[in-house]
N, C-alpha and C. Protein backbone atom coordinates (compact mmCIF):
# COMPACT_ATOMS: atom_id res chain seq x y z
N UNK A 1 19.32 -61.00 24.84
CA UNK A 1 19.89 -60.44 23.65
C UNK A 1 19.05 -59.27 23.13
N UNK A 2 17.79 -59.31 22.63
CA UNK A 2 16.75 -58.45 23.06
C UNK A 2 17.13 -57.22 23.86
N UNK A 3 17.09 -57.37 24.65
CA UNK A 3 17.30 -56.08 25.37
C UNK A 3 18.48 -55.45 25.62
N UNK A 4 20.33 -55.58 25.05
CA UNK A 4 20.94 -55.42 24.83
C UNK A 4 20.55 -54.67 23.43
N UNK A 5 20.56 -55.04 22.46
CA UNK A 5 19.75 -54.19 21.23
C UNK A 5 19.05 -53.20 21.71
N UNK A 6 18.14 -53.34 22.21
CA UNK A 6 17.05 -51.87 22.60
C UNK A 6 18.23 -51.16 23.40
N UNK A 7 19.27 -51.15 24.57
CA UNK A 7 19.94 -50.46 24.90
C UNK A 7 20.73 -49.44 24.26
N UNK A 8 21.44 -50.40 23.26
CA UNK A 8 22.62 -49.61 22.20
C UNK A 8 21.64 -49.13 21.18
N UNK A 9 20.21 -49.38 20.60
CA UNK A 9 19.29 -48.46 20.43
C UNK A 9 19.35 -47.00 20.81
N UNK A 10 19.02 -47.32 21.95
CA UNK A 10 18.45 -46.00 22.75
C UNK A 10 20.23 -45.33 22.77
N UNK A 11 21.05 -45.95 23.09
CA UNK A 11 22.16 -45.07 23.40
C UNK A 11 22.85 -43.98 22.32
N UNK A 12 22.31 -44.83 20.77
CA UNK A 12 22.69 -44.48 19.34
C UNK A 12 21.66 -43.17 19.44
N UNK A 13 20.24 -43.48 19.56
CA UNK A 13 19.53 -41.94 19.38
C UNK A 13 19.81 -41.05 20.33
N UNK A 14 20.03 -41.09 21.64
CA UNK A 14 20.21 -40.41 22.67
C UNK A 14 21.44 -39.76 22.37
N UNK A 15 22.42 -39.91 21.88
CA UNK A 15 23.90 -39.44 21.18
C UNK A 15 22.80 -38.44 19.47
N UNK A 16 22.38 -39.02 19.12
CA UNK A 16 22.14 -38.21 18.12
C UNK A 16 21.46 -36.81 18.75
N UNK A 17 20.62 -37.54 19.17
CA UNK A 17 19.52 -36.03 20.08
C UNK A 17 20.32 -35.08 20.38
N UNK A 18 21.40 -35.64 21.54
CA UNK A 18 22.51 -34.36 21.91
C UNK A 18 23.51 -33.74 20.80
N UNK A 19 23.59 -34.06 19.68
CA UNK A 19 24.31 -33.41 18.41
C UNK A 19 23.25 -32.95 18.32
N UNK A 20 22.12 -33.33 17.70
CA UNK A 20 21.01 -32.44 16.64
C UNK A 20 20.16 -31.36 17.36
N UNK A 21 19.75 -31.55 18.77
CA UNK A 21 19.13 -30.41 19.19
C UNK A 21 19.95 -29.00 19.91
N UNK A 22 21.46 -29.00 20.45
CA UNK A 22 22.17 -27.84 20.25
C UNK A 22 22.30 -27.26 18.44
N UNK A 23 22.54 -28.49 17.42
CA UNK A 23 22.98 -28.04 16.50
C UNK A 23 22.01 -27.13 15.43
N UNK A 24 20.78 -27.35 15.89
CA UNK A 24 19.15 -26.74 15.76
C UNK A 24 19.21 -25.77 16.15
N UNK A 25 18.88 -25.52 17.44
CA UNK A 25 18.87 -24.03 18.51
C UNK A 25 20.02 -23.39 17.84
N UNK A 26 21.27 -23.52 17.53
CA UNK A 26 21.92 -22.36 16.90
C UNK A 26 21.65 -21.86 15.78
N UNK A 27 20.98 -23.17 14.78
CA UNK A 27 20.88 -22.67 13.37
C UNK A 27 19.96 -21.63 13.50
N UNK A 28 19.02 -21.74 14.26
CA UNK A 28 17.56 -21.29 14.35
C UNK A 28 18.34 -19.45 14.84
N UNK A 29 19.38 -19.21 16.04
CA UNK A 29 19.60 -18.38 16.72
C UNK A 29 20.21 -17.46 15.46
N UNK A 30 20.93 -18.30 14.19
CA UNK A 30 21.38 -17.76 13.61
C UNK A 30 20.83 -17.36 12.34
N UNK A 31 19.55 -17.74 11.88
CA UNK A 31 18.67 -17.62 11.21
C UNK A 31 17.66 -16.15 11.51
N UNK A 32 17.41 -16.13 12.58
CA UNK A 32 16.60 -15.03 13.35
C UNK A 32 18.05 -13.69 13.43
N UNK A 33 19.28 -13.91 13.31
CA UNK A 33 20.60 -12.89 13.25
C UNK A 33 20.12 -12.37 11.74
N UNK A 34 20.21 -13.25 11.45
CA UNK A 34 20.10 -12.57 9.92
C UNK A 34 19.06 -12.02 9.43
N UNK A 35 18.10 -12.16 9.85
CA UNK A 35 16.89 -11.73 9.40
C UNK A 35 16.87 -10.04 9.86
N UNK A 36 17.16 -9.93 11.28
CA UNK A 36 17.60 -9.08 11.98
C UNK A 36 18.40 -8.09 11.37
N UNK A 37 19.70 -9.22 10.97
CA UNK A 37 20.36 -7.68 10.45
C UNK A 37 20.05 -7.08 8.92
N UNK A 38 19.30 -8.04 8.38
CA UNK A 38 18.54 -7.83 7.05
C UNK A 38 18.04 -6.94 6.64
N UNK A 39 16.66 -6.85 7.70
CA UNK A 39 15.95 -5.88 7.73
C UNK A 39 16.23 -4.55 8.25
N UNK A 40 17.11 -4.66 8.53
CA UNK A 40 17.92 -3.24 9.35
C UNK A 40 18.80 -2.60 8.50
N UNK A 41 19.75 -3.32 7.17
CA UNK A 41 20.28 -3.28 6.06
C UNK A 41 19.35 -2.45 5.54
N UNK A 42 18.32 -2.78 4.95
CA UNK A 42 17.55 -2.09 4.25
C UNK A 42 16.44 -1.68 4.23
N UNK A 43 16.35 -0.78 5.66
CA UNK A 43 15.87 0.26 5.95
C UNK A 43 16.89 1.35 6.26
N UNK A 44 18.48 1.34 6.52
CA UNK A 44 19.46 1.80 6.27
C UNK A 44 19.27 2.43 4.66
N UNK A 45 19.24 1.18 3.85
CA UNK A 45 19.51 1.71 2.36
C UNK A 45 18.33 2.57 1.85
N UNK A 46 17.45 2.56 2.05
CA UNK A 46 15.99 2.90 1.88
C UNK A 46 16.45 4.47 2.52
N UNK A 47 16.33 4.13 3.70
CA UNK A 47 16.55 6.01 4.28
C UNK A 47 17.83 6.55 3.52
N UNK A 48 18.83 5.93 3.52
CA UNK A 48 19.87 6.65 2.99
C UNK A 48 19.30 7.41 1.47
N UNK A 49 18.69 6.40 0.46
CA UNK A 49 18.61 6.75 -0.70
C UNK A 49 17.32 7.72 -0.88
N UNK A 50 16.53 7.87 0.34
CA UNK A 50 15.92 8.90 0.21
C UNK A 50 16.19 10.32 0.85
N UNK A 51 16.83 10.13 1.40
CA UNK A 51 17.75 11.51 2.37
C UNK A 51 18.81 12.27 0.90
N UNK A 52 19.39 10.98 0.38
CA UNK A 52 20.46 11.82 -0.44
C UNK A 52 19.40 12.09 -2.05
N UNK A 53 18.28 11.45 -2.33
CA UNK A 53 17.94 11.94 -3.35
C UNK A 53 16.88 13.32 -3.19
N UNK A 54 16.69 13.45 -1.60
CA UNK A 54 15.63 14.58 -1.17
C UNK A 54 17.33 16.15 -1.26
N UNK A 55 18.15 15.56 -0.46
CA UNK A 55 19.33 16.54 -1.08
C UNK A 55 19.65 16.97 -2.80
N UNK A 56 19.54 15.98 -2.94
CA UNK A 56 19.85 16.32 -4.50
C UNK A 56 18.88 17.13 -5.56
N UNK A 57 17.89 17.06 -5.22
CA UNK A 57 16.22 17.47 -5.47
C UNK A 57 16.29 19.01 -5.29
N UNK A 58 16.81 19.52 -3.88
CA UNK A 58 16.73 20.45 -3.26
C UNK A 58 17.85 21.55 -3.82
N UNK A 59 18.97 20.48 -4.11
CA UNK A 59 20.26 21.36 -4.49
C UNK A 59 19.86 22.10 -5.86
N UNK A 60 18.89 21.16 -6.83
CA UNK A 60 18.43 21.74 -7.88
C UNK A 60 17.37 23.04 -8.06
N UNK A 61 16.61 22.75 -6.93
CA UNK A 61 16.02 24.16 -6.92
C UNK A 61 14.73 23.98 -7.30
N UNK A 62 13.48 24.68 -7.36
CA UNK A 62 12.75 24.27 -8.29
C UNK A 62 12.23 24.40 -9.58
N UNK A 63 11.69 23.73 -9.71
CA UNK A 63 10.55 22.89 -9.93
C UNK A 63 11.32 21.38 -10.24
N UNK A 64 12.62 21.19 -9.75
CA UNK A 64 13.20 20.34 -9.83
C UNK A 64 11.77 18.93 -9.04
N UNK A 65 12.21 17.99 -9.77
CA UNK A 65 11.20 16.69 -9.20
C UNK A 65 12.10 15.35 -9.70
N UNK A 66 11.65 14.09 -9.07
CA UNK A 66 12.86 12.56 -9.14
C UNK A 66 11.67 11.75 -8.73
N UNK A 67 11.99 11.15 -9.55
CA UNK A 67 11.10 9.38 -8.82
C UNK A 67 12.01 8.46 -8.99
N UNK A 68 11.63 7.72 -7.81
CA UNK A 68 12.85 6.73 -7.36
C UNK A 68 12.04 5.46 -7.00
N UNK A 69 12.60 4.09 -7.08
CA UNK A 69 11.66 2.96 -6.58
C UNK A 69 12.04 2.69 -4.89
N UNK A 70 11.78 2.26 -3.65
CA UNK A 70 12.22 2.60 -2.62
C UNK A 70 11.64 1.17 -2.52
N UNK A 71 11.95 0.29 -1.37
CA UNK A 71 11.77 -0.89 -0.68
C UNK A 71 11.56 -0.57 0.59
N UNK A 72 10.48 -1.02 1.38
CA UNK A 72 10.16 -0.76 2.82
C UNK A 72 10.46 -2.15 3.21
N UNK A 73 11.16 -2.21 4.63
CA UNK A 73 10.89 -3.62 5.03
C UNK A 73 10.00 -4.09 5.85
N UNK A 74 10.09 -5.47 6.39
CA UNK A 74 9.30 -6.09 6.83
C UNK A 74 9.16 -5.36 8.45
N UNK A 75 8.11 -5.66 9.23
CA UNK A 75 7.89 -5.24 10.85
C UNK A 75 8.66 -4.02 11.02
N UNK A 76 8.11 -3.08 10.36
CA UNK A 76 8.36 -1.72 10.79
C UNK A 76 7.89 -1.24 11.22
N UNK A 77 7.63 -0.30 12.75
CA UNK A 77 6.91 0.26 13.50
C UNK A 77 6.73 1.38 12.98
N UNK A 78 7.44 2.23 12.81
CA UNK A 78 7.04 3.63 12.34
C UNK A 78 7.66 4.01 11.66
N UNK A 79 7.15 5.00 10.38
CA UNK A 79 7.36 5.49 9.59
C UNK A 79 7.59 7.28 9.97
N UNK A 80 8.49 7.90 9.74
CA UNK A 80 8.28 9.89 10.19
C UNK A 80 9.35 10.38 9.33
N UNK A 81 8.95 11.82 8.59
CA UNK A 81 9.33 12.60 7.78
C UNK A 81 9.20 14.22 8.81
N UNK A 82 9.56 14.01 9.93
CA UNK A 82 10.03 15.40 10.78
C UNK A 82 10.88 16.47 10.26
N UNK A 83 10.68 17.61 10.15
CA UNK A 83 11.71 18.85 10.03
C UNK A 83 12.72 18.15 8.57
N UNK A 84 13.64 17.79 9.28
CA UNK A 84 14.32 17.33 8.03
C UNK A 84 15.25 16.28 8.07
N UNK A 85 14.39 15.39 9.33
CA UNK A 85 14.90 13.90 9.49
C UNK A 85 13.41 12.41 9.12
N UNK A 86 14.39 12.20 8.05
CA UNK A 86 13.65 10.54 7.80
C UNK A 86 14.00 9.65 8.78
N UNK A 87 12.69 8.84 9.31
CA UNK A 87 13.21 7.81 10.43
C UNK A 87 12.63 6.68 10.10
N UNK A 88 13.25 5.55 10.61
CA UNK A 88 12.13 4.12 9.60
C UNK A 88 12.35 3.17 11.77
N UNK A 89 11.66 2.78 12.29
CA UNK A 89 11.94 2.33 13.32
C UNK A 89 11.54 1.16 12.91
N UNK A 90 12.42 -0.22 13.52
CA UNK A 90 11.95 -1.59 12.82
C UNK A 90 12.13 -2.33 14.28
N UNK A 91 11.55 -3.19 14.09
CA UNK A 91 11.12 -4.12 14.96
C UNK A 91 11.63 -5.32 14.81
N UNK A 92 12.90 -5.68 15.61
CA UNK A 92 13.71 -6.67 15.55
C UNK A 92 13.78 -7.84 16.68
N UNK A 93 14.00 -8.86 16.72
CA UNK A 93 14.12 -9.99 18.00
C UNK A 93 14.62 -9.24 19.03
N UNK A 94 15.60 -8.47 19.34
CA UNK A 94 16.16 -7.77 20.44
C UNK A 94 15.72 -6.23 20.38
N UNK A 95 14.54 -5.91 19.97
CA UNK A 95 14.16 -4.69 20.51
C UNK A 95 13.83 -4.13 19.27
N UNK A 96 13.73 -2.59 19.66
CA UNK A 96 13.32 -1.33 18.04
C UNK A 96 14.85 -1.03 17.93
N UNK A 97 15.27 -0.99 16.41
CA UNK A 97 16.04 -0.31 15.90
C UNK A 97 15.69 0.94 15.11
N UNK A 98 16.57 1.94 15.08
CA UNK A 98 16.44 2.66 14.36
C UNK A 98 17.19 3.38 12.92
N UNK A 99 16.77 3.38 12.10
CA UNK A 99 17.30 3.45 10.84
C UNK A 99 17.10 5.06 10.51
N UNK A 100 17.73 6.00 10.46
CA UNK A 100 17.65 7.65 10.10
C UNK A 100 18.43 8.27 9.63
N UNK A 101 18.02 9.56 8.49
CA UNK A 101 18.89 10.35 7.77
C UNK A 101 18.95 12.02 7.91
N UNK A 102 20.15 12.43 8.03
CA UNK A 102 19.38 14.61 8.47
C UNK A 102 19.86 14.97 7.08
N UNK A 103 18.76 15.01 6.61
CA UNK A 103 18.88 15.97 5.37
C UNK A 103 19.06 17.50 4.99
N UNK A 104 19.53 18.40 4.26
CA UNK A 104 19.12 19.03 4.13
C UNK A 104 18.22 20.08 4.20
N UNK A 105 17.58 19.93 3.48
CA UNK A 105 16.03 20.63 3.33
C UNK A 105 15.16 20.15 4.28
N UNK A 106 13.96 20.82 4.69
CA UNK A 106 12.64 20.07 5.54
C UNK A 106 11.84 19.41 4.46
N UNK A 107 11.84 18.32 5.01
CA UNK A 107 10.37 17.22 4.54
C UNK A 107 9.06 17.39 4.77
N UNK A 108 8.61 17.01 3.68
CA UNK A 108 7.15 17.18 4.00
C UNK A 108 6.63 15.93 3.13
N UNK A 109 5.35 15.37 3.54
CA UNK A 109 5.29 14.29 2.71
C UNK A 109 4.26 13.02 3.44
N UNK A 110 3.80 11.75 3.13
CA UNK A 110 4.39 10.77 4.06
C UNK A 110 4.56 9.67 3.34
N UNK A 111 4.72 8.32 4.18
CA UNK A 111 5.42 7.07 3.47
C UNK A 111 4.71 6.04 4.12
N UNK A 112 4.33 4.83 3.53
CA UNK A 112 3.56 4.18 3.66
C UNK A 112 4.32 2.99 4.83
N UNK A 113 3.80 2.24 5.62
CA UNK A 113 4.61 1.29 6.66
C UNK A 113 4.59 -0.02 6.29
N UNK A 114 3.85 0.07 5.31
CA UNK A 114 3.38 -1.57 4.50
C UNK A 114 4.54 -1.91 3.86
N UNK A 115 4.96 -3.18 3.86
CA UNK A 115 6.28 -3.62 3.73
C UNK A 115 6.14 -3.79 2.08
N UNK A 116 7.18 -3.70 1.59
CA UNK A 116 6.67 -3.63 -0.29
C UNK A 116 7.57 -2.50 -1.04
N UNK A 117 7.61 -3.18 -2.44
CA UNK A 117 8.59 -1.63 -3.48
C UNK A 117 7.56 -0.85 -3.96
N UNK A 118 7.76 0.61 -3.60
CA UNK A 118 7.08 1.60 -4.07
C UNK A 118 8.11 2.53 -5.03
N UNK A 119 6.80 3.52 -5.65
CA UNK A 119 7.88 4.00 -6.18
C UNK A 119 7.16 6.21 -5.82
N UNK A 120 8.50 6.29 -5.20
CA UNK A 120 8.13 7.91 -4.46
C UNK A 120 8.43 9.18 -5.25
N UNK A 121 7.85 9.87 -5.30
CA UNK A 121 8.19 11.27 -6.09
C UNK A 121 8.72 11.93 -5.76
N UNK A 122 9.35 12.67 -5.49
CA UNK A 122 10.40 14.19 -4.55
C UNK A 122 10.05 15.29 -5.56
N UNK A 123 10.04 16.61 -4.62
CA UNK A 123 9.72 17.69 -5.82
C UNK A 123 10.24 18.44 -4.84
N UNK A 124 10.82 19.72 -5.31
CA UNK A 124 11.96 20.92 -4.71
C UNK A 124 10.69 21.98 -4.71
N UNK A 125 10.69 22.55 -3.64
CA UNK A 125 9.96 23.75 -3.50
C UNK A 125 11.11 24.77 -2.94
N UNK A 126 10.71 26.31 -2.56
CA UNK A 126 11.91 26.99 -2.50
C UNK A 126 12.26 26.69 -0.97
N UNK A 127 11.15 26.20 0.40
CA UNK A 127 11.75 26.20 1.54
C UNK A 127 12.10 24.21 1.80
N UNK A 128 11.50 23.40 0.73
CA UNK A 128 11.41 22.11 1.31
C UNK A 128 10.83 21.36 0.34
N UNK A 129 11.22 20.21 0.98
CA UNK A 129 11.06 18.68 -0.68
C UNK A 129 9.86 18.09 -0.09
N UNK A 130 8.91 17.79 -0.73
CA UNK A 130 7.62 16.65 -0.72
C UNK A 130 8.31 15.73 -1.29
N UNK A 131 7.28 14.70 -0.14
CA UNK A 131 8.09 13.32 -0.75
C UNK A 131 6.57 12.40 -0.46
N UNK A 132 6.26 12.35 -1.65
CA UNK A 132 4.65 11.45 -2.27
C UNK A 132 5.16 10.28 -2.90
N UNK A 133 4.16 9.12 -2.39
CA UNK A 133 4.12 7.70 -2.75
C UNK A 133 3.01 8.07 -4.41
N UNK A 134 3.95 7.62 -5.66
CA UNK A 134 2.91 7.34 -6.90
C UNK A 134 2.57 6.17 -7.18
């Protein structure tokens, strides 16, 4: 009798195991999705809102200047303010993404890679916008 019990034991957890450890591995697959597309969200929003406020800066002319609060995200490889493209490259489970804006005007400037809300200055000169962490 004994060992009839330990059987339907083992057969009860062995049935659970096979529900709970596929039902794990996906949560987990889908946990690491999101994070993924998270951080890729907003370094999207981040470049966008500094591309269109470095346009807007520029359209004014100078001595036009804006401070804005900006969010960097998490595992970002590189940070670049080239000619007159912002690029944020992030570092995701399936590889580097890239997050970028063509602005206007040429940039000049740089931006910090440390994940965190800053808050950045823009100032209009007559050929190009600085863009300083205050």
């Amino acid at each position: 009798m004994k060992s009839q019990v330990a059987v339907e034991f083992l057969i009860i957890v062995s049935v659970a195991f096979m529900i709970l450890i596929p039902l794990s591995v996906y949560l987990n697959q889908s946990l690491i999705g999101y994070k993924d597309t998270n951080k890729i969200s907003k370094a999207w929003n981040t470049v966008k809102k500094l591309g269109e406020s470095a346009d807007w800066v520029y359209s004014q002319g100078p001595p036009a200047k804006l401070s804005i609060e900006i969010y960097i995200p998490e595992d970002l490889e590189e940070v670049s303010l080239e000619n007159n493209t912002i690029l944020f490259r992030v570092r995701t489970s399936a590889g580097i993404s890239d997050a970028f804006y063509e602005a206007v005007p040429s940039l000049s400037g740089t931006l910090p890679s440390d994940s965190g809300y800053y808050f950045v200055s823009l100032t209009a000169f007559s050929n190009q916008v600085e863009i300083e962490v205050v």
